[in-house]
Protein backbone atom coordinates (compact mmCIF):
# COMPACT_ATOMS: atom_id res chain seq x y z
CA UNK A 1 113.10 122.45 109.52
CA UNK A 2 110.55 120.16 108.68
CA UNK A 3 110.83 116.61 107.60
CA UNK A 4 110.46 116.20 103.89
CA UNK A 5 108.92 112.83 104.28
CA UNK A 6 105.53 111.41 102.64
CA UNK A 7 103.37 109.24 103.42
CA UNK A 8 101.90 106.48 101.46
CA UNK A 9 100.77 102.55 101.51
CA UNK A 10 100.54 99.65 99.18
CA UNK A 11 97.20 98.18 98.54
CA UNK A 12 98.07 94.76 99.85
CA UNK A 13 96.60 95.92 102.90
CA UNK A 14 93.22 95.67 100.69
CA UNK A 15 94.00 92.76 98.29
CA UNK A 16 97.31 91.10 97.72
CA UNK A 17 98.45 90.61 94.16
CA UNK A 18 100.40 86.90 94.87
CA UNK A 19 97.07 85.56 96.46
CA UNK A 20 94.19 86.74 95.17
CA UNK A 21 91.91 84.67 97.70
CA UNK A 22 92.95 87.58 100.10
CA UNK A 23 90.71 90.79 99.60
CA UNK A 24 90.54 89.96 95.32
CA UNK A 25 86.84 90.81 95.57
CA UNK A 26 87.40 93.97 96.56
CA UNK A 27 87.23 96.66 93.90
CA UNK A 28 90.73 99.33 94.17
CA UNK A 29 88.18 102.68 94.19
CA UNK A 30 87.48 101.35 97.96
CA UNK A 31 91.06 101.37 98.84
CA UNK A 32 91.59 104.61 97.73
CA UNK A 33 88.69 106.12 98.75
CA UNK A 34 89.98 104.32 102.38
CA UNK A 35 93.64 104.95 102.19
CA UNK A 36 92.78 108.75 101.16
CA UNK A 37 89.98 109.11 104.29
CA UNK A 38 92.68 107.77 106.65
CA UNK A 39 95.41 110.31 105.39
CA UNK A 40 97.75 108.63 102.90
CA UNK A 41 99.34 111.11 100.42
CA UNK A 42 99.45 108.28 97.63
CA UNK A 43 99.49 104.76 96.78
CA UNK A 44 101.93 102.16 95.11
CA UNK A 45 100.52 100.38 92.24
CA UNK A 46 99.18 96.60 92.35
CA UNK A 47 97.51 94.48 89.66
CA UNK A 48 94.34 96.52 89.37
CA UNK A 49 95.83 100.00 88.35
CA UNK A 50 95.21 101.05 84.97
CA UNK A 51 98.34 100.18 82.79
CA UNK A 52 98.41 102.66 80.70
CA UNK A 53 100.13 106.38 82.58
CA UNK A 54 97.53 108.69 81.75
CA UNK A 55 94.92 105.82 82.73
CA UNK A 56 96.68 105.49 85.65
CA UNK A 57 96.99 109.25 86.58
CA UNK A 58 93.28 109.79 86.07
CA UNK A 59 92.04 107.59 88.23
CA UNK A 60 94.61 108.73 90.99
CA UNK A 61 93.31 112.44 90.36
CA UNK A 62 89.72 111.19 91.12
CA UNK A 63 90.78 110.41 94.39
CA UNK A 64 93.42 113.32 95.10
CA UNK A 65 96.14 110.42 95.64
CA UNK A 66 99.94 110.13 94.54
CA UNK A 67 101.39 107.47 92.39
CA UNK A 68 104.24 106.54 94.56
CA UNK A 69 106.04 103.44 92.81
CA UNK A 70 105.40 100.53 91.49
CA UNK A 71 107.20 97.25 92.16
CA UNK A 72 108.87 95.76 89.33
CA UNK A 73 109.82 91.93 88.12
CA UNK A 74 113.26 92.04 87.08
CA UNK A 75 115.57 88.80 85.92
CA UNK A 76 118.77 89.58 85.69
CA UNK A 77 120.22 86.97 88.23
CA UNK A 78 120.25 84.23 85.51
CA UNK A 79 121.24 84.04 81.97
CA UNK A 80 118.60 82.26 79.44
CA UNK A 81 120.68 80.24 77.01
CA UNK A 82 123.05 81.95 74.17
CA UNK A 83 122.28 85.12 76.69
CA UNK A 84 125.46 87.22 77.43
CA UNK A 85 125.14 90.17 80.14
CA UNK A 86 124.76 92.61 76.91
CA UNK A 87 121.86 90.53 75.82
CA UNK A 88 120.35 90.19 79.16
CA UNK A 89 120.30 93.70 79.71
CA UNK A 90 118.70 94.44 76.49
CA UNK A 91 116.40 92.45 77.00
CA UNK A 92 115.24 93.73 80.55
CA UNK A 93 115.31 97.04 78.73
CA UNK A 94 112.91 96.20 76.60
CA UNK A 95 110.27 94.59 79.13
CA UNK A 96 110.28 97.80 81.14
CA UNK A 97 108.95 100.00 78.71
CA UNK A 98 105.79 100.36 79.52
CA UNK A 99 106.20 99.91 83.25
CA UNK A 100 108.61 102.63 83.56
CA UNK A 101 107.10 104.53 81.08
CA UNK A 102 103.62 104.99 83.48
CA UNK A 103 105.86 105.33 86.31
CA UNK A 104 107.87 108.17 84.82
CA UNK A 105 104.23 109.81 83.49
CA UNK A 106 102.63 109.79 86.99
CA UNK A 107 106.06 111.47 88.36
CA UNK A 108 107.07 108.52 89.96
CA UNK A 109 111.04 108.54 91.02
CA UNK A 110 111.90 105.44 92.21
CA UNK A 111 111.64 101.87 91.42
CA UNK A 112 110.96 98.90 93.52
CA UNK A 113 112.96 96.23 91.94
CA UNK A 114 112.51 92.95 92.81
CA UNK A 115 114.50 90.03 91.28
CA UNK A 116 112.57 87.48 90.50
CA UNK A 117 115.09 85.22 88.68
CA UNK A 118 114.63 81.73 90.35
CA UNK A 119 112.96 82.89 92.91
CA UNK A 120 110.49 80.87 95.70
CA UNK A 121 108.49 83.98 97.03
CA UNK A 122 105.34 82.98 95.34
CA UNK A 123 105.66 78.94 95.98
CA UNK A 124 103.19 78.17 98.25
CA UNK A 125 104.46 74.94 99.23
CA UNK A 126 108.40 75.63 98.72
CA UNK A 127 109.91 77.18 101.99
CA UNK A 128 111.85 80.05 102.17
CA UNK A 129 115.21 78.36 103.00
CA UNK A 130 114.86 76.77 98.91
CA UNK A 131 115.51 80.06 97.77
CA UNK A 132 118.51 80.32 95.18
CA UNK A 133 121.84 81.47 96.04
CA UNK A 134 124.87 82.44 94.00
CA UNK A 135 127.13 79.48 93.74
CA UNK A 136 130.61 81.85 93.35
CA UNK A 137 131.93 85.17 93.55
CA UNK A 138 132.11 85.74 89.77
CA UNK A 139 128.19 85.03 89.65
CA UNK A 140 127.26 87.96 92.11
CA UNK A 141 130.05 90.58 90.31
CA UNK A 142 128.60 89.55 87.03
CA UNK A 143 125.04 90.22 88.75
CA UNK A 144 126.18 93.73 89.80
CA UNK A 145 127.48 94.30 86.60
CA UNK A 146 123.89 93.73 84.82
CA UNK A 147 122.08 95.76 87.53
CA UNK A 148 124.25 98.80 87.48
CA UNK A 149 123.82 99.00 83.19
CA UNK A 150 120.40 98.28 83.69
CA UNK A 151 120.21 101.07 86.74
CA UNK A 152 122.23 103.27 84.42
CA UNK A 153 119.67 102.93 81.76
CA UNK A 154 116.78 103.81 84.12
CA UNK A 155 118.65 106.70 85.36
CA UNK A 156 119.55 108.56 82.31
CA UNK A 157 116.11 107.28 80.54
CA UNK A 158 113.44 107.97 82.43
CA UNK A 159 114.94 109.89 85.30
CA UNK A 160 114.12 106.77 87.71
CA UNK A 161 116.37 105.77 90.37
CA UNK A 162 116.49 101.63 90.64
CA UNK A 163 115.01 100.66 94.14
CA UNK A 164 116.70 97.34 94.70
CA UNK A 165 114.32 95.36 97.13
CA UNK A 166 115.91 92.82 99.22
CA UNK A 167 113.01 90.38 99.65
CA UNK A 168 112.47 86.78 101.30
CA UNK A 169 112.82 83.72 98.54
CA UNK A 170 115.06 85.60 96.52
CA UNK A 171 118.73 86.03 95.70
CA UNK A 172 118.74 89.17 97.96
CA UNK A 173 117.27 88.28 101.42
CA UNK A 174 119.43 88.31 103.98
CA UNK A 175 121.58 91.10 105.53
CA UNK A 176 125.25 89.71 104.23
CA UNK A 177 123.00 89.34 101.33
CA UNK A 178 122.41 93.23 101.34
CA UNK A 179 126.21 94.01 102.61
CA UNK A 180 127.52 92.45 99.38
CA UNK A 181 125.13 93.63 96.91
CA UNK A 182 126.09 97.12 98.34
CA UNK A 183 129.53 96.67 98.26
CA UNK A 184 129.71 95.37 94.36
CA UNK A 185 127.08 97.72 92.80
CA UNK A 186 127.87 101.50 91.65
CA UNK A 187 126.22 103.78 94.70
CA UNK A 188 125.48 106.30 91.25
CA UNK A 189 123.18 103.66 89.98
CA UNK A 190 121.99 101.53 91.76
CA UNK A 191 120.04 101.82 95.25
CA UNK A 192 118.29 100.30 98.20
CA UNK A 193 114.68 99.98 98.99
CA UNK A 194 114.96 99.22 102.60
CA UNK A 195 112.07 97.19 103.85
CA UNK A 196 112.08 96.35 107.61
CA UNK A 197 109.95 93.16 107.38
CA UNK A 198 111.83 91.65 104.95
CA UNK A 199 115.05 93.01 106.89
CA UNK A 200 114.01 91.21 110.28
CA UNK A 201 112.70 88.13 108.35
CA UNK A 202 115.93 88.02 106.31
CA UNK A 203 118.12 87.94 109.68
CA UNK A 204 118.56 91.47 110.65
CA UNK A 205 117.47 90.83 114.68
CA UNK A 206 117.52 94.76 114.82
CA UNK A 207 116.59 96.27 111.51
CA UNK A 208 118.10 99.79 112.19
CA UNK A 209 121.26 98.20 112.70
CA UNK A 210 121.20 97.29 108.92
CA UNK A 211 119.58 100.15 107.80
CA UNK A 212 122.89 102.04 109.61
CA UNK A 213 125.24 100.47 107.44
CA UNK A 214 123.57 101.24 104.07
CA UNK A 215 121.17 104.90 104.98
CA UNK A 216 123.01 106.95 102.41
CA UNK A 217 121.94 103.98 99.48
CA UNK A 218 118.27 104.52 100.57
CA UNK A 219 115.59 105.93 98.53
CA UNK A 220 112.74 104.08 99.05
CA UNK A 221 111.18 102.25 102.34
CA UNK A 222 108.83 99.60 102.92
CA UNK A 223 107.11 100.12 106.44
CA UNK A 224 106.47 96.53 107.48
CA UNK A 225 106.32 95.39 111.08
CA UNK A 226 106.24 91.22 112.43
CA UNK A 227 104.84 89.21 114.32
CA UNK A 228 108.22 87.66 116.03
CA UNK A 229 106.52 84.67 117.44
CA UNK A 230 105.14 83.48 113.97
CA UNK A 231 107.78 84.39 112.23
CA UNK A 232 109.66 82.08 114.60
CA UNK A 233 107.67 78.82 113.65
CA UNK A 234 108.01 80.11 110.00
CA UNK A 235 111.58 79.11 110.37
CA UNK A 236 111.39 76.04 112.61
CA UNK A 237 108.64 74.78 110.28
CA UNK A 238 110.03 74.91 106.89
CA UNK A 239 107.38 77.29 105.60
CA UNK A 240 106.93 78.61 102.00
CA UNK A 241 106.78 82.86 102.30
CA UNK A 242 102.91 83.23 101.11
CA UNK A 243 102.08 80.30 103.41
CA UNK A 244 103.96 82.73 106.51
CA UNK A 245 101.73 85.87 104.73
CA UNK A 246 98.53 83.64 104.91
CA UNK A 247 99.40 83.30 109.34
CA UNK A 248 100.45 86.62 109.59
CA UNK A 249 104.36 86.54 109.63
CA UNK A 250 103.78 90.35 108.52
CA UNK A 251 101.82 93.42 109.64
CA UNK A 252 101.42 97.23 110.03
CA UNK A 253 103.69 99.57 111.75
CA UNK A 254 102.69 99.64 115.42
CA UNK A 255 101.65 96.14 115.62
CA UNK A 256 104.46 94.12 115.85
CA UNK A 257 108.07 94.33 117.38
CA UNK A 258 109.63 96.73 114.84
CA UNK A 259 111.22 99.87 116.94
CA UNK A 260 110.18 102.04 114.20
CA UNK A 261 111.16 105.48 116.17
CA UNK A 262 114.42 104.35 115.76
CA UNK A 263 114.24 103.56 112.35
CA UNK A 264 112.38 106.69 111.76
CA UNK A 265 115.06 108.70 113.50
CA UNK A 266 117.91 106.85 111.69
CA UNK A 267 116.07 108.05 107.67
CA UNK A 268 116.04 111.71 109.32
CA UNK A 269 119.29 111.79 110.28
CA UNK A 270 120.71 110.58 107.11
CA UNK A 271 118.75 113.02 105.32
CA UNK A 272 116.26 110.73 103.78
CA UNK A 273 113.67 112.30 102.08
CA UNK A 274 110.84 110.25 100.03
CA UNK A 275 108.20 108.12 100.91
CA UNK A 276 107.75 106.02 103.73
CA UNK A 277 105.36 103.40 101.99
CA UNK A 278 103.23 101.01 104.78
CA UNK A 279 103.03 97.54 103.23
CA UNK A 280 101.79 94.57 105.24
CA UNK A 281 100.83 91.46 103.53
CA UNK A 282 98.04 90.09 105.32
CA UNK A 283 94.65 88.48 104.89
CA UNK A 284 91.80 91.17 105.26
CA UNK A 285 89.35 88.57 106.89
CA UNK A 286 91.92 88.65 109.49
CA UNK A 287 93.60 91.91 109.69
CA UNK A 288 90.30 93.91 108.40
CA UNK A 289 91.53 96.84 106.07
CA UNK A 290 90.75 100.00 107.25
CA UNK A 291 91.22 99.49 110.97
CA UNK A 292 95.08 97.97 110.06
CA UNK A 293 95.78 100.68 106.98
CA UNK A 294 94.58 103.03 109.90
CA UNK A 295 97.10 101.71 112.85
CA UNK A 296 99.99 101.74 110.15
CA UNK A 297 99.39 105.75 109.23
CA UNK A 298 98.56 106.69 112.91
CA UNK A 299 101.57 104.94 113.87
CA UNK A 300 103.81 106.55 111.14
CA UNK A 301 102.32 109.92 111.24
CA UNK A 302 102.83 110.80 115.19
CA UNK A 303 106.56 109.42 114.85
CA UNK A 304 106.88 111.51 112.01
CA UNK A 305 105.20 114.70 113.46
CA UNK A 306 107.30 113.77 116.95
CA UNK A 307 110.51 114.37 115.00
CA UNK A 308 109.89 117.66 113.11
């Protein structure tokens, strides 16, 4: 039997939404028109999508691309004054409306969620190790609490599964980080989006290893690969997460250190089935776009062919 995998790619790899100095002057018809030459079966969405779902799903058709997901800003970590969970959670409920309502349009079934409650991720001079933390035990259950209503809600709304996205700078980063947000939230509504950059940068020395432990909460994954030696002075240096992006902390699969047949093998095994999404932040003066968008599918696609 084949694998029921798909592949697809985020457009940072053309312009990055956090720094628009890298690849903003390029317009998004040339990454698609790019992404779909090289092979990708869709894209996730960045700041120059059409916001509106059937906006959005013509200018996908034009191209014969995919919506795969769409990262969204949640901030749920931390109460605003007079807020109770109840109130919180309305109140994310709310703000997604529209998101989720062009995601669940274009078919989408996943969510990248990404907390952004306090967090340092687009600082560029705050470094990584400022991120917040939760102080007590009773601040992450209350956390999980929020997130599995608010997962709940997605759920039984618009038929989208929360993609929790463990990402440097944030609440969620590292992998005890990842063991206890797994252990707290309801496996029925609430689930991982496993991202193997993050999971290396975050202190996961062998990604699969964490990706082990938690396979069966996995419904999304963010193909990311490092450069180990830079991401090595990030952390002896103090450095802020866009100012490691900017050097090149990040890049495609095949180009760094990331044993991606075994994390490849590990998805299969579990009986993943989704998207494998390649998403390397990196500047395109640098890293030029179609050569590194290529290397990333290439890299993906014979692993991928090597295991059916």
């Amino acid at each position: 039997m084949s694998w029921n995998v798909r592949i697809g790619i985020n457009p940072l790899s053309w312009m990055n939404d956090d720094l628009p100095s890298l690849g903003g002057e390029t317009p998004l018809e040339t990454a698609l028109k790019e992404g779909k030459e090289i092979g990708y079966e869709g894209f996730e969405l960045g700041n120059k999508f059409p916001k509106d779902g059937p906006g959005l799903k013509a200018k996908l058709d034009e191209f014969g691309l995919a919506c795969v997901s769409g990262w969204y800003s949640g901030f749920l970590a931390e109460l605003e004054p007079g807020q109770t969970n109840d109130t919180a959670v309305a109140a994310e409920i709310e703000r997604c409306k529209a998101h989720m309502s062009k995601l669940q349009f274009n078919g989408v079934k996943v969510v990248a969620y990404g907390e952004c409650a306090g967090t340092v991720q687009g600082q560029m001079d705050t470094p990584v190790s400022k991120r917040p933390q939760f102080a007590s035990e009773a601040l992450w259950q209350t956390y999980a609490e929020r997130l599995n209503a608010f997962g709940e809600h997605l759920l039984k709304t618009y038929g989208i599964k929360l993609a929790y996205h463990h990402h440097m700078g944030a609440y969620v980063e590292s992998p005890a980080d990842v063991d206890k947000l797994m252990a707290l939230t309801d496996p029925a509504k609430v689930f991982l989006l496993f991202d193997t950059g993050h999971a290396y940068f975050g202190g996961a020395v062998t990604p699969v290893d964490l990706l082990k432990k938690h396979v069966k909460r996995v419904v999304h994954v963010h193909c990311k690969d490092v450069r180990t030696p830079v991401i090595a002075q990030a952390r002896n240096d103090g450095w802020s997460f866009l100012h490691g992006v900017i050097n090149g902390t990040f890049t495609v699969p095949g180009d760094g250190s990331i044993d991606y047949a075994a994390v490849l093998k590990t998805l299969k095994d579990s009986g993943y089935e989704g998207w494998l999404v390649v998403e390397a932040e990196q500047d395109p003066a640098v890293a030029p776009s179609y050569q590194y968008a290529q290397k990333g599918y290439q890299t993906l696609r014979g692993l991928v062919d090597a295991l059916n």
